[in-house]
PDB file of N, CA and C in Angstrom:
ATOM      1  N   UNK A   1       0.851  -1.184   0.000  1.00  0.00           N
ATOM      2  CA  UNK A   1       0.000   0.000   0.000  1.00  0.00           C
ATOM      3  C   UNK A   1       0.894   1.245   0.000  1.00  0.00           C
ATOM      4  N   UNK A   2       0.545   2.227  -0.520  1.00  0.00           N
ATOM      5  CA  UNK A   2       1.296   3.323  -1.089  1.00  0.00           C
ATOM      6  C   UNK A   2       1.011   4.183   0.184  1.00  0.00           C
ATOM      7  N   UNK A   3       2.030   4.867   1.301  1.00  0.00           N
ATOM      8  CA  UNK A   3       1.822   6.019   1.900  1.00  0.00           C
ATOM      9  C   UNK A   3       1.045   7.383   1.109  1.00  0.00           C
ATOM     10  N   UNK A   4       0.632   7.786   2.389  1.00  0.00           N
ATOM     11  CA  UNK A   4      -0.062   8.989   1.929  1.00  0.00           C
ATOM     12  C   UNK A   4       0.769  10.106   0.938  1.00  0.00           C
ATOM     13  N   UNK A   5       1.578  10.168   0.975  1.00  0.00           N
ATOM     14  CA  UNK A   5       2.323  11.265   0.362  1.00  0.00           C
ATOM     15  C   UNK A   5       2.926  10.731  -1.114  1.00  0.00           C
ATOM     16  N   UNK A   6       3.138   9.183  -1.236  1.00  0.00           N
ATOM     17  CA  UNK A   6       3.101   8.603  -2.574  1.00  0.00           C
ATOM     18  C   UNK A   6       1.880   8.516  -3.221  1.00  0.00           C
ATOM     19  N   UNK A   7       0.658   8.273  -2.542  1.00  0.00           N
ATOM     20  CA  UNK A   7      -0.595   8.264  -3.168  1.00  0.00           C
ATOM     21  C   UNK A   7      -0.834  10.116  -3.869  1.00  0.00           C
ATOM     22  N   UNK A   8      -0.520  11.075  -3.192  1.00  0.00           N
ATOM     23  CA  UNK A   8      -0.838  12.440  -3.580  1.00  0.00           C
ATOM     24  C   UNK A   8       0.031  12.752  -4.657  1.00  0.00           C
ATOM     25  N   UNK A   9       1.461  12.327  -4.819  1.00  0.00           N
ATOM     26  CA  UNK A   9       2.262  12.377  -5.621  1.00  0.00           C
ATOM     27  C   UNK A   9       1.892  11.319  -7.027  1.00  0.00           C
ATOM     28  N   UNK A  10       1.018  10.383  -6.737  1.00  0.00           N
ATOM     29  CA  UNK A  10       0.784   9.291  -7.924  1.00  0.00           C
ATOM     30  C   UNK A  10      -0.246  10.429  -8.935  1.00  0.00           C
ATOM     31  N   UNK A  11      -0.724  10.795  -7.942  1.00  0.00           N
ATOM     32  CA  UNK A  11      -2.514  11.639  -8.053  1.00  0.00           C
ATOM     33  C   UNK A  11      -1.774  12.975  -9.689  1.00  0.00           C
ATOM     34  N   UNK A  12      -0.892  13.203  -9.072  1.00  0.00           N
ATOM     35  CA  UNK A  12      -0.378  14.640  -9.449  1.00  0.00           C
ATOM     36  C   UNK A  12       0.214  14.372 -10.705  1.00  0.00           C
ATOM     37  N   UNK A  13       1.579  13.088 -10.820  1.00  0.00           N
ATOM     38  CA  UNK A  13       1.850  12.872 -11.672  1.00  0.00           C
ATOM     39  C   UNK A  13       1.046  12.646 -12.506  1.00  0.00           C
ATOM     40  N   UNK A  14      -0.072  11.820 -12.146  1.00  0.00           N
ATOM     41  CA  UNK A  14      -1.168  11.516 -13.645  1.00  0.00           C
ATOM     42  C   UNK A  14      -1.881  12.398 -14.052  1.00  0.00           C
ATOM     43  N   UNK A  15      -2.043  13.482 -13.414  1.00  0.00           N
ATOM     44  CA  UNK A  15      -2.938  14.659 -13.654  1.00  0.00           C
ATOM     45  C   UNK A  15      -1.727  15.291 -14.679  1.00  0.00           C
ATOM     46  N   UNK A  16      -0.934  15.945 -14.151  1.00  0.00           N
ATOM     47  CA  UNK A  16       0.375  16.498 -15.324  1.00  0.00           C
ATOM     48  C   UNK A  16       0.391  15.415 -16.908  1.00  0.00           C
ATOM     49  N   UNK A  17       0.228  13.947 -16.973  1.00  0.00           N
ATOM     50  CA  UNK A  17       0.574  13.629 -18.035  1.00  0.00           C
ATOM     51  C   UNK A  17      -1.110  13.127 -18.604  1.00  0.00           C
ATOM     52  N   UNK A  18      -1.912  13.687 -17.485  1.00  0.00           N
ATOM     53  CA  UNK A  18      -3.495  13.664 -18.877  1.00  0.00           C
ATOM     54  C   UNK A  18      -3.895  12.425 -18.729  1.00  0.00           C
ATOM     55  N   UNK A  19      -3.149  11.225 -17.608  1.00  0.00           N
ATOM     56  CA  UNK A  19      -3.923  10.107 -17.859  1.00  0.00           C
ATOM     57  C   UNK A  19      -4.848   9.371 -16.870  1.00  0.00           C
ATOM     58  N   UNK A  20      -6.398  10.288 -17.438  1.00  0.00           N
ATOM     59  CA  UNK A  20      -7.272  10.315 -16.679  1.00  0.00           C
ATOM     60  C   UNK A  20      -7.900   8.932 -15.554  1.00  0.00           C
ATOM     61  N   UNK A  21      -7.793   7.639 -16.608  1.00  0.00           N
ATOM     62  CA  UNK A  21      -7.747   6.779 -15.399  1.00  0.00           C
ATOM     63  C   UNK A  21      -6.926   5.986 -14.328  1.00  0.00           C
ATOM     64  N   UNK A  22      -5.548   6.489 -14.812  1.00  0.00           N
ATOM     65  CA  UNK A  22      -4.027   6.506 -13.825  1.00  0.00           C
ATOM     66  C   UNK A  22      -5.013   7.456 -12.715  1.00  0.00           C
ATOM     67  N   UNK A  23      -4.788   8.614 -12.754  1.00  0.00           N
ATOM     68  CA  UNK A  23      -5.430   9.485 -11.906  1.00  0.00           C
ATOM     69  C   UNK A  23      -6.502   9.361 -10.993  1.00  0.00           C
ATOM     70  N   UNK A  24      -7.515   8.347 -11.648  1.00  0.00           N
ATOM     71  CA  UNK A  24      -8.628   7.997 -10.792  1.00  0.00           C
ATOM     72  C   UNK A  24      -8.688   6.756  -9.933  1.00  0.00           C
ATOM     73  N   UNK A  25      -7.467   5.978 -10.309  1.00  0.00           N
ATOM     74  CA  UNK A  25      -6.916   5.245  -9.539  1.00  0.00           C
ATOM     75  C   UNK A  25      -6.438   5.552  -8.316  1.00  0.00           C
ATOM     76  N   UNK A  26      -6.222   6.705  -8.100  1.00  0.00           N
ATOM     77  CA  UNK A  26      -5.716   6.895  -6.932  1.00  0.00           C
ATOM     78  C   UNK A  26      -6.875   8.070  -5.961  1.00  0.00           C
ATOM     79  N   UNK A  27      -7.639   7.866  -6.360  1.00  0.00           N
ATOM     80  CA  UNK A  27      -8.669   8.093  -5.855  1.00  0.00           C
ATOM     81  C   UNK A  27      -9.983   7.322  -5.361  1.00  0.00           C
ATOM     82  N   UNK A  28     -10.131   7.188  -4.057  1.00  0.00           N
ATOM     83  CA  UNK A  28     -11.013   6.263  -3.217  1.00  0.00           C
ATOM     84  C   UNK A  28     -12.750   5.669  -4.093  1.00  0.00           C
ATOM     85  N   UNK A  29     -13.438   4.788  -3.982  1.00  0.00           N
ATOM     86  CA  UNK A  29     -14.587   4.396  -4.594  1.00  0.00           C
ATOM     87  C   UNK A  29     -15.277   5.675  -4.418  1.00  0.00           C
ATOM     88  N   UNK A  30     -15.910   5.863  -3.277  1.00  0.00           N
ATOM     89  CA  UNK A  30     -16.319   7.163  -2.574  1.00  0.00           C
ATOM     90  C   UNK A  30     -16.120   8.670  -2.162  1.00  0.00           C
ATOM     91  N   UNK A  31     -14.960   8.936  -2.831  1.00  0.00           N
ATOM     92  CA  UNK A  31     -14.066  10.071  -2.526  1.00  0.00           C
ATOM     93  C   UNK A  31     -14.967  11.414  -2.456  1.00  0.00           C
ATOM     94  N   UNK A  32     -14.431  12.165  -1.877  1.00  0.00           N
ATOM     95  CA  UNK A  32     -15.598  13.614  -1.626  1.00  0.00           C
ATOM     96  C   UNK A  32     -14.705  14.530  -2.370  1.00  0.00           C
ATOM     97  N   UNK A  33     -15.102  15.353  -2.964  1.00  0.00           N
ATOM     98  CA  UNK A  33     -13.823  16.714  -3.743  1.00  0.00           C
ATOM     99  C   UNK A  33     -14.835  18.082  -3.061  1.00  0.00           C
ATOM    100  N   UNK A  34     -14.041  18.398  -2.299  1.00  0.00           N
ATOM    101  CA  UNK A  34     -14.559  20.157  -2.123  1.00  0.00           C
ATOM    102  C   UNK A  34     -13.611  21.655  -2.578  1.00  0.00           C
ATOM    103  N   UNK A  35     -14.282  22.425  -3.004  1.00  0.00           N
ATOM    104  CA  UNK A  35     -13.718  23.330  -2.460  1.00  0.00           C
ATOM    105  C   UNK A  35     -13.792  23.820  -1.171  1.00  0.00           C
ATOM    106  N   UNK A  36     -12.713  24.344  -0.663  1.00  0.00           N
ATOM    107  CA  UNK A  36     -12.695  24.637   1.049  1.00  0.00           C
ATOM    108  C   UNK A  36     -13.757  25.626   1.169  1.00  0.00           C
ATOM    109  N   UNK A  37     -14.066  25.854   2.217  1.00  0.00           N
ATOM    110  CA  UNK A  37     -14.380  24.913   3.086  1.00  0.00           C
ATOM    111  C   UNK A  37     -15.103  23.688   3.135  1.00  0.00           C
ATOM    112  N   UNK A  38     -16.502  24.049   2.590  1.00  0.00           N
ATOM    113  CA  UNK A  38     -17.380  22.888   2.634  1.00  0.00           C
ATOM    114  C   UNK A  38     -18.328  22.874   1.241  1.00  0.00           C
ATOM    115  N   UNK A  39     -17.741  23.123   0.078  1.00  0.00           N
ATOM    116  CA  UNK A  39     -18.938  23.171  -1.025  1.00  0.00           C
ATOM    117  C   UNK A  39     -18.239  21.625  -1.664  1.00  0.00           C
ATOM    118  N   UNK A  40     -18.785  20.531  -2.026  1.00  0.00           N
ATOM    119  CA  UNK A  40     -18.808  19.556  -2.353  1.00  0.00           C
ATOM    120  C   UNK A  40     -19.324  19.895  -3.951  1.00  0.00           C
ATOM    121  N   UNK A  41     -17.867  19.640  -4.314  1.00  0.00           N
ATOM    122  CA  UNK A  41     -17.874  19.753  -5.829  1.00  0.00           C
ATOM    123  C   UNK A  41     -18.239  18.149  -6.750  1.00  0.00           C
ATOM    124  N   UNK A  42     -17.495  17.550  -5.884  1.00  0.00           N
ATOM    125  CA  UNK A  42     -17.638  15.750  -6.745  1.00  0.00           C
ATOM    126  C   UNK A  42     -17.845  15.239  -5.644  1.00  0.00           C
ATOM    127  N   UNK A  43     -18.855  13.426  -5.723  1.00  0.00           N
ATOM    128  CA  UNK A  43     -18.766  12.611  -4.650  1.00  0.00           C
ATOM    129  C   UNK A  43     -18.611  11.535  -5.581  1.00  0.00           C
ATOM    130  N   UNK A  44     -17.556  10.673  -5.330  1.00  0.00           N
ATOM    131  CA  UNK A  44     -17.431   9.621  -6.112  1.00  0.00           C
ATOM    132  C   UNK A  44     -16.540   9.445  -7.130  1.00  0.00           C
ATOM    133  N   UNK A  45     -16.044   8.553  -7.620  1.00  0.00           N
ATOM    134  CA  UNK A  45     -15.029   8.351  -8.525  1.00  0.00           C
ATOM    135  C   UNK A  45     -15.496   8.441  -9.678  1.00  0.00           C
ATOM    136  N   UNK A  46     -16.748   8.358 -10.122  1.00  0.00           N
ATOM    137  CA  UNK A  46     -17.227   8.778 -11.223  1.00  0.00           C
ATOM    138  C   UNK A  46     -17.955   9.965 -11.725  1.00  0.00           C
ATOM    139  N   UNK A  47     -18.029  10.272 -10.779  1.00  0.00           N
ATOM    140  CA  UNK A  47     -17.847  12.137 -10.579  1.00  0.00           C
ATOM    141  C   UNK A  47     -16.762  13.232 -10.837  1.00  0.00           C
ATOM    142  N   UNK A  48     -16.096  12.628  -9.932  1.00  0.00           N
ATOM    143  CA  UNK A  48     -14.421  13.326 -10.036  1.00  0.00           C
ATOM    144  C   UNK A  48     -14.100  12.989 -11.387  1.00  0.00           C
ATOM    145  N   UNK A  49     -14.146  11.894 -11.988  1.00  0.00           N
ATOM    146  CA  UNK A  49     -13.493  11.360 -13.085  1.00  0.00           C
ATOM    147  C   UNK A  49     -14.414  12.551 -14.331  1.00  0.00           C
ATOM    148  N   UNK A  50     -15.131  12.059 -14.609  1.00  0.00           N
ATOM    149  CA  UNK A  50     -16.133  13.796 -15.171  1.00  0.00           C
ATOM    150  C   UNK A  50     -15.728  14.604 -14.960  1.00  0.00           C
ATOM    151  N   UNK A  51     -15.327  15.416 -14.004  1.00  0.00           N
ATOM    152  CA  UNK A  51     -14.835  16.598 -13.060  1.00  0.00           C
ATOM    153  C   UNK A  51     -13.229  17.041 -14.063  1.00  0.00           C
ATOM    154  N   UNK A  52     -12.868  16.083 -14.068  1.00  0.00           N
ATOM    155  CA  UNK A  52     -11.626  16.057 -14.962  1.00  0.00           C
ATOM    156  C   UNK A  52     -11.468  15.515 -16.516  1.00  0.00           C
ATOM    157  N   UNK A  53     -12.217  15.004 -16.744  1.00  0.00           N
ATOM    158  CA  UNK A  53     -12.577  14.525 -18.355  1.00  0.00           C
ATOM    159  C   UNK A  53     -12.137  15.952 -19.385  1.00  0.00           C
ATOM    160  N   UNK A  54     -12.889  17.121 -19.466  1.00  0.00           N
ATOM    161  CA  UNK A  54     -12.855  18.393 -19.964  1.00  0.00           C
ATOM    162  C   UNK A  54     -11.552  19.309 -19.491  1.00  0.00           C
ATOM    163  N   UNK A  55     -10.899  18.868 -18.314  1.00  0.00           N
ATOM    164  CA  UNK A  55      -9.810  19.478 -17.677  1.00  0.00           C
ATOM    165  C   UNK A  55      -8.438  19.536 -18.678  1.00  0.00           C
ATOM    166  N   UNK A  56      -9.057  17.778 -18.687  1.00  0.00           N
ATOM    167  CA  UNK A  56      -7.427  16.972 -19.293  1.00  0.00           C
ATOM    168  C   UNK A  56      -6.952  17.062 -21.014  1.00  0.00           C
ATOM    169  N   UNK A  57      -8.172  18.019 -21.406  1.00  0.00           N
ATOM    170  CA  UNK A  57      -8.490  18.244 -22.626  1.00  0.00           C
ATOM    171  C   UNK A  57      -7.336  19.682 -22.841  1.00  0.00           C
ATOM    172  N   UNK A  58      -7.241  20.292 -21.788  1.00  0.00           N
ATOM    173  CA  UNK A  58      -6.806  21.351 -22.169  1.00  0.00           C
ATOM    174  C   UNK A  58      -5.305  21.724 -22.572  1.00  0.00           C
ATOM    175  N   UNK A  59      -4.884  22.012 -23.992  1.00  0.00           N
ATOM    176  CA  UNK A  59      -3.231  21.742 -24.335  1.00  0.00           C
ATOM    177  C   UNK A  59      -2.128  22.070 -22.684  1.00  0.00           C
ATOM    178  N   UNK A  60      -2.434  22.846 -22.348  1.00  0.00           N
ATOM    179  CA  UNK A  60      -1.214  23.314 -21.260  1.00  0.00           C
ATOM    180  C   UNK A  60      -1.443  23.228 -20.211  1.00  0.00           C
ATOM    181  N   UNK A  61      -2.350  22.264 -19.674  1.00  0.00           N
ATOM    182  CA  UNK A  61      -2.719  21.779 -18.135  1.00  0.00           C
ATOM    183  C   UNK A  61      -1.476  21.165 -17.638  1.00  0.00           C
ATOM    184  N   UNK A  62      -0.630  21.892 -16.532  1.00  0.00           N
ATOM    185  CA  UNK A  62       0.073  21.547 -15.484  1.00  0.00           C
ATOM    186  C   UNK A  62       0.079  22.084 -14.163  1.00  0.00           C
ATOM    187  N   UNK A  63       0.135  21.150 -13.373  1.00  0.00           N
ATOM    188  CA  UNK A  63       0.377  21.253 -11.681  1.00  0.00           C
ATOM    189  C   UNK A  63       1.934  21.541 -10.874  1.00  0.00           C
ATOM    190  N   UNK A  64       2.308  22.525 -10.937  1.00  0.00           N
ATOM    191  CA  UNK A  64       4.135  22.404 -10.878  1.00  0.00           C
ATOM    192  C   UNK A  64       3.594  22.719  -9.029  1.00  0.00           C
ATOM    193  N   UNK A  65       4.326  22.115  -8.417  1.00  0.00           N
ATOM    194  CA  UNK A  65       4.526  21.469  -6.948  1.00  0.00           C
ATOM    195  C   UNK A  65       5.272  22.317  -6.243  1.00  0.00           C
ATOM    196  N   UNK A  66       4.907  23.766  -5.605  1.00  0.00           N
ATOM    197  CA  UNK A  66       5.910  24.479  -5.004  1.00  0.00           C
ATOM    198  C   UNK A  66       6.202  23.933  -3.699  1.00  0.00           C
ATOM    199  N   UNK A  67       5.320  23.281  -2.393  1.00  0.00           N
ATOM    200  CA  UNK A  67       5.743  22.532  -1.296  1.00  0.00           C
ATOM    201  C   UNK A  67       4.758  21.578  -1.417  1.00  0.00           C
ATOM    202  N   UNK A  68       5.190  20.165  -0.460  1.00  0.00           N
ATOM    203  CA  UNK A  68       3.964  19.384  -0.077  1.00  0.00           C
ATOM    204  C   UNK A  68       4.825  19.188   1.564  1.00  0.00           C
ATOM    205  N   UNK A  69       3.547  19.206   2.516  1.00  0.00           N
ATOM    206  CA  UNK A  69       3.740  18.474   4.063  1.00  0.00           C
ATOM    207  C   UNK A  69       3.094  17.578   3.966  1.00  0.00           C
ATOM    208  N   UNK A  70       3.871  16.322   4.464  1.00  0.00           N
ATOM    209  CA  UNK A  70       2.641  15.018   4.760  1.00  0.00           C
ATOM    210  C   UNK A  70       2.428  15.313   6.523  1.00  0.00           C
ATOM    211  N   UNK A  71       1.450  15.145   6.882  1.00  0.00           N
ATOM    212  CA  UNK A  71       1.188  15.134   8.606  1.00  0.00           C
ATOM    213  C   UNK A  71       0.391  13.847   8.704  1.00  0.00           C
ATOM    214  N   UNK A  72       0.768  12.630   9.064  1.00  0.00           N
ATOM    215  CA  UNK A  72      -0.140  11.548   9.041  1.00  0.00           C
ATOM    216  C   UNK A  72      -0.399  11.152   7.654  1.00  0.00           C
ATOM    217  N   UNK A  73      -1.769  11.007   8.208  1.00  0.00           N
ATOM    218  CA  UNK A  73      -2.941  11.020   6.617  1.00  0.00           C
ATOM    219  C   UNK A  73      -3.451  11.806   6.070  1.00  0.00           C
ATOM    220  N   UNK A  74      -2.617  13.217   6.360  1.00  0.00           N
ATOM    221  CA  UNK A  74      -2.768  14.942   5.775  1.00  0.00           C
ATOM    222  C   UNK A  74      -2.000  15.067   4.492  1.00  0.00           C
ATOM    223  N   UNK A  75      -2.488  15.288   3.677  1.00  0.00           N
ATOM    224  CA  UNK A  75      -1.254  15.763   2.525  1.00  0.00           C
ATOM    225  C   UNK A  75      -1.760  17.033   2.506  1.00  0.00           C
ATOM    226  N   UNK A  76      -0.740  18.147   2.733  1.00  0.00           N
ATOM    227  CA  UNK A  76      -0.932  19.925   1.640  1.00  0.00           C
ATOM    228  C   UNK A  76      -0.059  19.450   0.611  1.00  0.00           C
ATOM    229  N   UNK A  77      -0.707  19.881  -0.390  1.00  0.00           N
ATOM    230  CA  UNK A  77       0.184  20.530  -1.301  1.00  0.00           C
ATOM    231  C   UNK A  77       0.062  22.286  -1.756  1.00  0.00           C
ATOM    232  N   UNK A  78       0.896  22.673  -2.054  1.00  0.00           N
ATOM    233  CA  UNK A  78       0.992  24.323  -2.615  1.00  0.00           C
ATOM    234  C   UNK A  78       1.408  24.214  -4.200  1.00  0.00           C
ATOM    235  N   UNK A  79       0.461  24.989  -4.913  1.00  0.00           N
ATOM    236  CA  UNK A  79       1.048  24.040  -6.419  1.00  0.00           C
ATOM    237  C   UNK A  79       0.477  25.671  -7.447  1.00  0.00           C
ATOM    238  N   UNK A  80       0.965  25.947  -8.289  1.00  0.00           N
ATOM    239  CA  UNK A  80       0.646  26.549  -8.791  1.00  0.00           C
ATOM    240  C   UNK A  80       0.369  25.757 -10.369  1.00  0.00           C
ATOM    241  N   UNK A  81      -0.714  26.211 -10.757  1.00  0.00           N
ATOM    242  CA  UNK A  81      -1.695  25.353 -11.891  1.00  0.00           C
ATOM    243  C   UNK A  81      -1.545  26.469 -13.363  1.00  0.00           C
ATOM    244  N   UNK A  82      -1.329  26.029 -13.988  1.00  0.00           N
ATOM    245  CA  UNK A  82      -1.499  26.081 -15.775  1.00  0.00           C
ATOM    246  C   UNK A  82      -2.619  25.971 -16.255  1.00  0.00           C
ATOM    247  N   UNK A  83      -3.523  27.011 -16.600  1.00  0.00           N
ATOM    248  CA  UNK A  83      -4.655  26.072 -17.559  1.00  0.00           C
ATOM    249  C   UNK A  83      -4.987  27.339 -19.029  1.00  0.00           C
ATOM    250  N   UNK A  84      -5.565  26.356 -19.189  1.00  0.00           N
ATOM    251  CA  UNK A  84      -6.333  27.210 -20.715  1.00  0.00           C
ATOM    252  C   UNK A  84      -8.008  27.614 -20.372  1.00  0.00           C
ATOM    253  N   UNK A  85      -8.266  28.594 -19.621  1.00  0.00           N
ATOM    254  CA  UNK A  85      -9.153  29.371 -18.567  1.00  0.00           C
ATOM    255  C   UNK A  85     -10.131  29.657 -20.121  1.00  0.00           C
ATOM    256  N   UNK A  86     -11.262  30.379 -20.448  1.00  0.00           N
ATOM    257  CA  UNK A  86     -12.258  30.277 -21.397  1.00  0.00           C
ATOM    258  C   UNK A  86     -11.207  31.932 -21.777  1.00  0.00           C
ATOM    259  N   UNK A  87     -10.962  32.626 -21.003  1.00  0.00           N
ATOM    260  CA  UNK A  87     -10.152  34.053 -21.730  1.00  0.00           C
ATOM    261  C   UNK A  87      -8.781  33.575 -21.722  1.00  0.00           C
ATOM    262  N   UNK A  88      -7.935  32.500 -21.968  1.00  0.00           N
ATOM    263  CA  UNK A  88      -7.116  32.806 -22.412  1.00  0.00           C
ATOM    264  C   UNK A  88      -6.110  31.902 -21.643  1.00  0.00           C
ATOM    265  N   UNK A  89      -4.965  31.535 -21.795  1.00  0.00           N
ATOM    266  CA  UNK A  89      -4.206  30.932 -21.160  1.00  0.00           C
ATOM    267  C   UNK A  89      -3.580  31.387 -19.633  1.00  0.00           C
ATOM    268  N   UNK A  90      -3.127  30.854 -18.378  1.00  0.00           N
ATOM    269  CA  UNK A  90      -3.135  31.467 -17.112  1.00  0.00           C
ATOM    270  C   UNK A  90      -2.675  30.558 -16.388  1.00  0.00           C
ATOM    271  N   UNK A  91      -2.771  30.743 -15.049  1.00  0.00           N
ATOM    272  CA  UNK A  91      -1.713  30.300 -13.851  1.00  0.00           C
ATOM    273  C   UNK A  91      -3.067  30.617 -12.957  1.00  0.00           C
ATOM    274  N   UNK A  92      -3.458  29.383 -11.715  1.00  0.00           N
ATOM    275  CA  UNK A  92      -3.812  29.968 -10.561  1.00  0.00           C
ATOM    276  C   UNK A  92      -2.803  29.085  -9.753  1.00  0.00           C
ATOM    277  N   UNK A  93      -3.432  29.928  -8.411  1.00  0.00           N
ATOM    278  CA  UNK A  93      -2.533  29.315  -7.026  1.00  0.00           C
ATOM    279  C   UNK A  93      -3.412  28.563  -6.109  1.00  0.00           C
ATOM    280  N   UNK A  94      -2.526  27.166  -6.001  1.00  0.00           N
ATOM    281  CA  UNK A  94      -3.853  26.571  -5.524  1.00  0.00           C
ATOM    282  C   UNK A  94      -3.426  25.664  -4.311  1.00  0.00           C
ATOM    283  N   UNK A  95      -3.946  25.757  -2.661  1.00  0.00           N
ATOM    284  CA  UNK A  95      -3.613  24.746  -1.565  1.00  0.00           C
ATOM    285  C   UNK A  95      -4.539  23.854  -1.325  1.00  0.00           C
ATOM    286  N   UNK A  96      -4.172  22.465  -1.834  1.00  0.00           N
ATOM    287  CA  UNK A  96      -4.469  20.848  -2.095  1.00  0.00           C
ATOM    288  C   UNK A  96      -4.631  20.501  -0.339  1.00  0.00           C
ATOM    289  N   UNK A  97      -5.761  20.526  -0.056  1.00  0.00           N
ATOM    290  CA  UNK A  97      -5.532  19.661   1.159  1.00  0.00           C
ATOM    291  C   UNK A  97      -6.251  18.636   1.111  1.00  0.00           C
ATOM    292  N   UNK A  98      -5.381  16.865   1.079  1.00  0.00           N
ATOM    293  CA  UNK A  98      -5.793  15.518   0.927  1.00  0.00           C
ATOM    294  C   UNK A  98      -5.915  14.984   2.381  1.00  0.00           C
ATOM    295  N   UNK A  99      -6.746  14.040   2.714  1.00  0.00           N
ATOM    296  CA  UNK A  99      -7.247  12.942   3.344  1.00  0.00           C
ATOM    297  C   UNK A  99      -7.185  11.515   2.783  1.00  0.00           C
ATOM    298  N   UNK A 100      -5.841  10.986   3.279  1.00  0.00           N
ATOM    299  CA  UNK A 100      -5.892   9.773   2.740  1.00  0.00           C
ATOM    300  C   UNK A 100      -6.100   8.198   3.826  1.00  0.00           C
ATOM    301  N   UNK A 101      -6.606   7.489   2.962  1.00  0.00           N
ATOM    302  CA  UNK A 101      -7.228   6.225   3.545  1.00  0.00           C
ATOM    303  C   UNK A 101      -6.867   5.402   2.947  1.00  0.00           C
ATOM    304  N   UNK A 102      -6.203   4.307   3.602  1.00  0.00           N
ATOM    305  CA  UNK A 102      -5.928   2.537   2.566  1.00  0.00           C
ATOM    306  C   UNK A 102      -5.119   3.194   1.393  1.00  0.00           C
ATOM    307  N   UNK A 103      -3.908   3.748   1.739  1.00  0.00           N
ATOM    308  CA  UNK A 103      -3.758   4.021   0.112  1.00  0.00           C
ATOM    309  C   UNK A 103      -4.240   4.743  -0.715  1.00  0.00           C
ATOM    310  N   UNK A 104      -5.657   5.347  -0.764  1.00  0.00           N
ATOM    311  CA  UNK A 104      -6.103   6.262  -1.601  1.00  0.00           C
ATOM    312  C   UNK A 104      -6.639   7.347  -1.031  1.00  0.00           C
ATOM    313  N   UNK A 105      -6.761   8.308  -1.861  1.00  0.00           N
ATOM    314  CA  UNK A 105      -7.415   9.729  -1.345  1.00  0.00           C
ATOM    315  C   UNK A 105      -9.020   9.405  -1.210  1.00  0.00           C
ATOM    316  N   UNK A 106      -9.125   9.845   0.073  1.00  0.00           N
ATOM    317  CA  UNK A 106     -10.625   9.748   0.726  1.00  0.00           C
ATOM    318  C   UNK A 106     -11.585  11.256   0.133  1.00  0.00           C
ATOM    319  N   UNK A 107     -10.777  12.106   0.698  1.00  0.00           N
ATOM    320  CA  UNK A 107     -11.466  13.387   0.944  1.00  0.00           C
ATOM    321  C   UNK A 107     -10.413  14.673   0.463  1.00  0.00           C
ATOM    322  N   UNK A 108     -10.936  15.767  -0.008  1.00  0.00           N
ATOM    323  CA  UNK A 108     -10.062  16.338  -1.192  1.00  0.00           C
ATOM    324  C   UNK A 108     -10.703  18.164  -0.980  1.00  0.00           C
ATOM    325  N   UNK A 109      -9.898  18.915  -0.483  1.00  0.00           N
ATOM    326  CA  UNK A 109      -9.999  20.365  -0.163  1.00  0.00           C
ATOM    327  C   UNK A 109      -9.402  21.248  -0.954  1.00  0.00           C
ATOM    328  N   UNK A 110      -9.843  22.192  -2.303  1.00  0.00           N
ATOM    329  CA  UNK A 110      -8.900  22.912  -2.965  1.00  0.00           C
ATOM    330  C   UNK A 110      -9.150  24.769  -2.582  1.00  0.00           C
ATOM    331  N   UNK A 111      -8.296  25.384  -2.147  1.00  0.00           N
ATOM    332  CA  UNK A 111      -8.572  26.306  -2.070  1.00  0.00           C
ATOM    333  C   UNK A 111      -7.624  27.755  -3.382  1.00  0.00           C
ATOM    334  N   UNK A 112      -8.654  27.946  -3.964  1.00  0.00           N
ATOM    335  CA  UNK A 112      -8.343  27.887  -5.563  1.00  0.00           C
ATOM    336  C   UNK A 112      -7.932  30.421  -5.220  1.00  0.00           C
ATOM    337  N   UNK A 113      -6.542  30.509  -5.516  1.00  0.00           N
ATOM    338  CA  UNK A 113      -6.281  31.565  -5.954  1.00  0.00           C
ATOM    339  C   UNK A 113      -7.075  32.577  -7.032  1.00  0.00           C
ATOM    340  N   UNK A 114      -6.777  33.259  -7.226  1.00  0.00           N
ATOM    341  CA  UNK A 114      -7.471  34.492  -8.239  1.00  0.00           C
ATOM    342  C   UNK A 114      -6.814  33.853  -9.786  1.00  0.00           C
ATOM    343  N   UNK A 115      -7.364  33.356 -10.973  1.00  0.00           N
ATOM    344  CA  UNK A 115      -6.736  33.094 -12.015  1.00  0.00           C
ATOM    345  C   UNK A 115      -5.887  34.571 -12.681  1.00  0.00           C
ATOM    346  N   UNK A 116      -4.601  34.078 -12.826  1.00  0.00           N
ATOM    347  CA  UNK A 116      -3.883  35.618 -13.710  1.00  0.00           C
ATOM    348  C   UNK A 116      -3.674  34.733 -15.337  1.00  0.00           C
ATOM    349  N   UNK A 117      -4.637  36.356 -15.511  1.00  0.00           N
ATOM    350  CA  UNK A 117      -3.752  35.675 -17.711  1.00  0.00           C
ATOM    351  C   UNK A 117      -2.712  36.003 -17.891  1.00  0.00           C
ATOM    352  N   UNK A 118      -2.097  34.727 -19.008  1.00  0.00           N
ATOM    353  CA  UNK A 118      -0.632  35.362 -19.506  1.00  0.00           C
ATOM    354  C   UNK A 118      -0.511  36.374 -20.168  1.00  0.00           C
ATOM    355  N   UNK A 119       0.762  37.269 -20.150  1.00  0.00           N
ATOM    356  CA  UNK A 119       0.579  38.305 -20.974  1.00  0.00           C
ATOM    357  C   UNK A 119       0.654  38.140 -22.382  1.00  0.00           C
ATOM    358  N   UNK A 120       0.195  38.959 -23.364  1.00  0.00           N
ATOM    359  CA  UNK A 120      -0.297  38.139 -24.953  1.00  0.00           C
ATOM    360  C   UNK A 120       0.984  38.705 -25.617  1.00  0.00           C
TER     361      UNK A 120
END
């Protein structure tokens, strides 16, 4: 069984290379996705997996990893994100807080920065 901090790191790598069911692998049958505090964005692996279907679509989707703390079965991560936003290509800043169980992510907290566009 993969520690918590290899399971968040499995999560991340597959998200960076687009391969959506690598990615959902490491995510629990039941998994909850919120934004922080408490708005419940996805419940379920086939939710989340949707949730990211349209994500993974986008040419310049990356997660570059500025810190992670493991505390237990806590993962933060601090990550600043790449995407192709509907105006234009951009960067937000984003703190990942995971709950992991058996190996996989249970429960999933993003607390999502102000998106900045690139300059054209």
């Amino acid at each position: 069984m993969r520690s918590p901090g290899e399971t968040v790191a499995c999560q991340l790598d597959a998200y960076n290379a687009k391969q959506l069911e690598h990615f959902i692998s490491c995510w629990a049958e039941d998994a909850e996705y919120y934004a922080h505090p408490a708005t419940l964005l996805a419940k379920g692996r086939a939710a989340i997996r949707e949730r990211h279907r349209q994500r993974f679509l986008e040419p310049d989707l990356h997660g570059q990893l500025i810190s992670r703390v493991v505390l237990g079965q806590q993962v933060i991560d601090h990550e600043i994100v790449i995407r192709n936003f509907p105006e234009g290509k951009g960067h937000v800043e984003v703190v990942c807080i995971y709950q992991v169980e058996n190996g996989l992510i249970a429960k999933a907290w993003f607390l999502m920065g102000t998106p900045v566009l690139a300059s054209p």
